[in-house]
N, C-alpha and C. Protein backbone atom coordinates (compact mmCIF):
# COMPACT_ATOMS: atom_id res chain seq x y z
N UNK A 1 0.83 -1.18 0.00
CA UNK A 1 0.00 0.00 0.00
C UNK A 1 0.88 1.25 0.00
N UNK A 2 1.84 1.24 0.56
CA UNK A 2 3.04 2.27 0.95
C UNK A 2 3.04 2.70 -0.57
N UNK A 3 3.82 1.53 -1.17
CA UNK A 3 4.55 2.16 -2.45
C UNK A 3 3.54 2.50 -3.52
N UNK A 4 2.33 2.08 -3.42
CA UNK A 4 1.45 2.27 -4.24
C UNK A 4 0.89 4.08 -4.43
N UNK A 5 1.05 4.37 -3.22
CA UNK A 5 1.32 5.68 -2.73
C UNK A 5 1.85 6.42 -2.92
N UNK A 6 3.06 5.82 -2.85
CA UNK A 6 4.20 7.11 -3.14
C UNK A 6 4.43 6.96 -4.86
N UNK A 7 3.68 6.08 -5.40
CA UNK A 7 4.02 6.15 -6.96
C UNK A 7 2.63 6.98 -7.42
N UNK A 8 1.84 7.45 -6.94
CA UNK A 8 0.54 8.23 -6.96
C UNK A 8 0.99 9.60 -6.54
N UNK A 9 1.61 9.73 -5.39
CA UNK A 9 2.19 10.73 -5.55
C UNK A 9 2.67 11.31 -6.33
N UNK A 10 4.26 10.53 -7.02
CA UNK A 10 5.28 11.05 -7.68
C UNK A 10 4.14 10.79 -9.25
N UNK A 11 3.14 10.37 -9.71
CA UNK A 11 2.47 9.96 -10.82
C UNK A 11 1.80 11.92 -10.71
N UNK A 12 1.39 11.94 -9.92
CA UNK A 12 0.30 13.40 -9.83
C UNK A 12 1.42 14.66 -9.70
N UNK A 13 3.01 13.81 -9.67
CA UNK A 13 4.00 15.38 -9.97
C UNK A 13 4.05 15.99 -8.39
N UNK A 14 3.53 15.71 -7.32
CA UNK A 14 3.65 16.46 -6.00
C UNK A 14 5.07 16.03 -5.69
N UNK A 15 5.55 15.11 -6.23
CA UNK A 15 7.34 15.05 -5.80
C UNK A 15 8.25 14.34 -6.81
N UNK A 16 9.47 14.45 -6.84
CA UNK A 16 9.97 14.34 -8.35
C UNK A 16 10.06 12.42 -7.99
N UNK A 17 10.42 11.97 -9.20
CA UNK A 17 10.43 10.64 -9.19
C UNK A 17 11.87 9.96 -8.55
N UNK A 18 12.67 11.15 -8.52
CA UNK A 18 13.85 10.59 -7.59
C UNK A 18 13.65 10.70 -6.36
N UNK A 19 12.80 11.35 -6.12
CA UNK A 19 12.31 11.55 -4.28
C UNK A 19 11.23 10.61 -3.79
N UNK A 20 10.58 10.05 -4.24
CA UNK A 20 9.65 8.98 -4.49
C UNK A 20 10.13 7.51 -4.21
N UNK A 21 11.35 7.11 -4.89
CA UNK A 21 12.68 6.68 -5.30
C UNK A 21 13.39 6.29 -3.37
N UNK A 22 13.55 7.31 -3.68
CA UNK A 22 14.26 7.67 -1.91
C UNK A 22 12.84 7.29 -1.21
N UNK A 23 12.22 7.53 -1.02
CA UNK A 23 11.32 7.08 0.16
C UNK A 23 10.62 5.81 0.53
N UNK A 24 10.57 4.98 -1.24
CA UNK A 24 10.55 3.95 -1.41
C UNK A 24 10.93 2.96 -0.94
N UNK A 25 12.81 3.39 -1.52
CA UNK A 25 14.15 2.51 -0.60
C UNK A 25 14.26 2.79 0.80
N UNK A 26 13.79 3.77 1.34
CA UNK A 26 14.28 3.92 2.74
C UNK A 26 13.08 2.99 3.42
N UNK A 27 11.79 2.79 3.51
CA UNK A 27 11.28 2.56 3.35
C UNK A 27 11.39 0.68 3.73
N UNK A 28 11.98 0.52 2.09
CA UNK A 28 11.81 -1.03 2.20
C UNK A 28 13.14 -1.69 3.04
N UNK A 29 14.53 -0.43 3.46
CA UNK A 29 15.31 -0.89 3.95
C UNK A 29 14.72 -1.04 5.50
N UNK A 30 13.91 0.00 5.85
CA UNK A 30 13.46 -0.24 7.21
C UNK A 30 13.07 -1.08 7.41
N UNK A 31 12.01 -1.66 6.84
CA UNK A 31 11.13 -2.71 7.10
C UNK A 31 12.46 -3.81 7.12
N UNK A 32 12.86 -4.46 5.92
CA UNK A 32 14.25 -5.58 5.90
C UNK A 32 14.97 -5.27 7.79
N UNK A 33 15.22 -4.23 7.98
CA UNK A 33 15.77 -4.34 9.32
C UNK A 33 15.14 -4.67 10.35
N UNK A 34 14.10 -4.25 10.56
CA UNK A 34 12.72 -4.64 11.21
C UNK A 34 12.37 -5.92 11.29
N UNK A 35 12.22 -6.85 10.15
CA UNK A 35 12.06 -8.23 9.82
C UNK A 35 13.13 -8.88 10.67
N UNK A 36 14.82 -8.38 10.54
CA UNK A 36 15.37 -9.07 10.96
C UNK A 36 15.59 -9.11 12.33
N UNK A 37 15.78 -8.03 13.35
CA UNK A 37 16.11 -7.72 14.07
C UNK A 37 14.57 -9.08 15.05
N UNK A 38 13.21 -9.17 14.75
CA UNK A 38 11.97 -10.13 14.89
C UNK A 38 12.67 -11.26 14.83
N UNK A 39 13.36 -11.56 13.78
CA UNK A 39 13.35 -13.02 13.84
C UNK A 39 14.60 -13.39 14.16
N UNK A 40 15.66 -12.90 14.51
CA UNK A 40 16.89 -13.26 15.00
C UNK A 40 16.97 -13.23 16.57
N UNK A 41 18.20 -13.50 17.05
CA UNK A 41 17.87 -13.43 18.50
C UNK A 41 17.20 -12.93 19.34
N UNK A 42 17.04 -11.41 18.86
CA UNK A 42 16.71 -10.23 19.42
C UNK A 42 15.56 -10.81 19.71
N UNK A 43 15.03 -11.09 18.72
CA UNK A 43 13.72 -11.38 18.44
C UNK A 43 12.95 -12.63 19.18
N UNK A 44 14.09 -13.39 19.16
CA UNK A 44 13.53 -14.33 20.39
C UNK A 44 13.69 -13.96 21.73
N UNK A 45 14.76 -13.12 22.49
CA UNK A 45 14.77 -12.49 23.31
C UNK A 45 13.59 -11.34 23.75
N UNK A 46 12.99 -10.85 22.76
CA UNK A 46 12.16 -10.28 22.73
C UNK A 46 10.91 -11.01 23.15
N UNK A 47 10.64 -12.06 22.32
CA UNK A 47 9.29 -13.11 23.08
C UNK A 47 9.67 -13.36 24.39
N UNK A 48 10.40 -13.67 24.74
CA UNK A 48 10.47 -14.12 26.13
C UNK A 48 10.71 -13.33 27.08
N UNK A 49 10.80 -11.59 26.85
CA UNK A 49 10.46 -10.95 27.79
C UNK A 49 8.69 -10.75 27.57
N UNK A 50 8.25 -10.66 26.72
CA UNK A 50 6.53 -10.41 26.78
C UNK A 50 6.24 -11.60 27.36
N UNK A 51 6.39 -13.03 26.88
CA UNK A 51 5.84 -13.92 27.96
C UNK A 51 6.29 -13.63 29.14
N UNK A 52 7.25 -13.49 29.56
CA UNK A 52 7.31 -12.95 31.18
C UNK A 52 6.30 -12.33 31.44
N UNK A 53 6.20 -10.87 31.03
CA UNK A 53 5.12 -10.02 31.62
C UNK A 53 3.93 -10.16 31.14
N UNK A 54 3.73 -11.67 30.53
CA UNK A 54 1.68 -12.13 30.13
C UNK A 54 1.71 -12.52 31.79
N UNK A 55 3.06 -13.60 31.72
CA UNK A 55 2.72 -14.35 33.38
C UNK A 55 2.69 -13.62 34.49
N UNK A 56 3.48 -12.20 34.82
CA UNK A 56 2.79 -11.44 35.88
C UNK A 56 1.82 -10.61 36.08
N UNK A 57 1.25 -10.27 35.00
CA UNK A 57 0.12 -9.89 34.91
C UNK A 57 -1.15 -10.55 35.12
């Protein structure tokens, strides 16, 4: 939905197609880091502090 967006944007001229471009990539690099940071240790470290605090709650 994101990029569909920002190509509607840059399609209607409100920003040039290299800036569109850029927000795109920044964008899909976030997410890629995001993904990983979930499913790597962190990420399991991460579940097992929320199950902690389901069980004291």
């Amino acid at each position: 939905m994101f990029y569909a967006a920002v190509g509607a944007v840059a399609l209607a001229e409100l920003v040039s197609w290299p800036a569109a471009a850029l927000f795109a990539t920044g964008h899909a690099l976030h997410q890629r880091a995001r993904n990983v940071t979930r499913t790597g240790a962190t990420g399991e470290a991460r579940e097992g502090l929320i199950e902690a605090f389901e069980d004291v709650a």
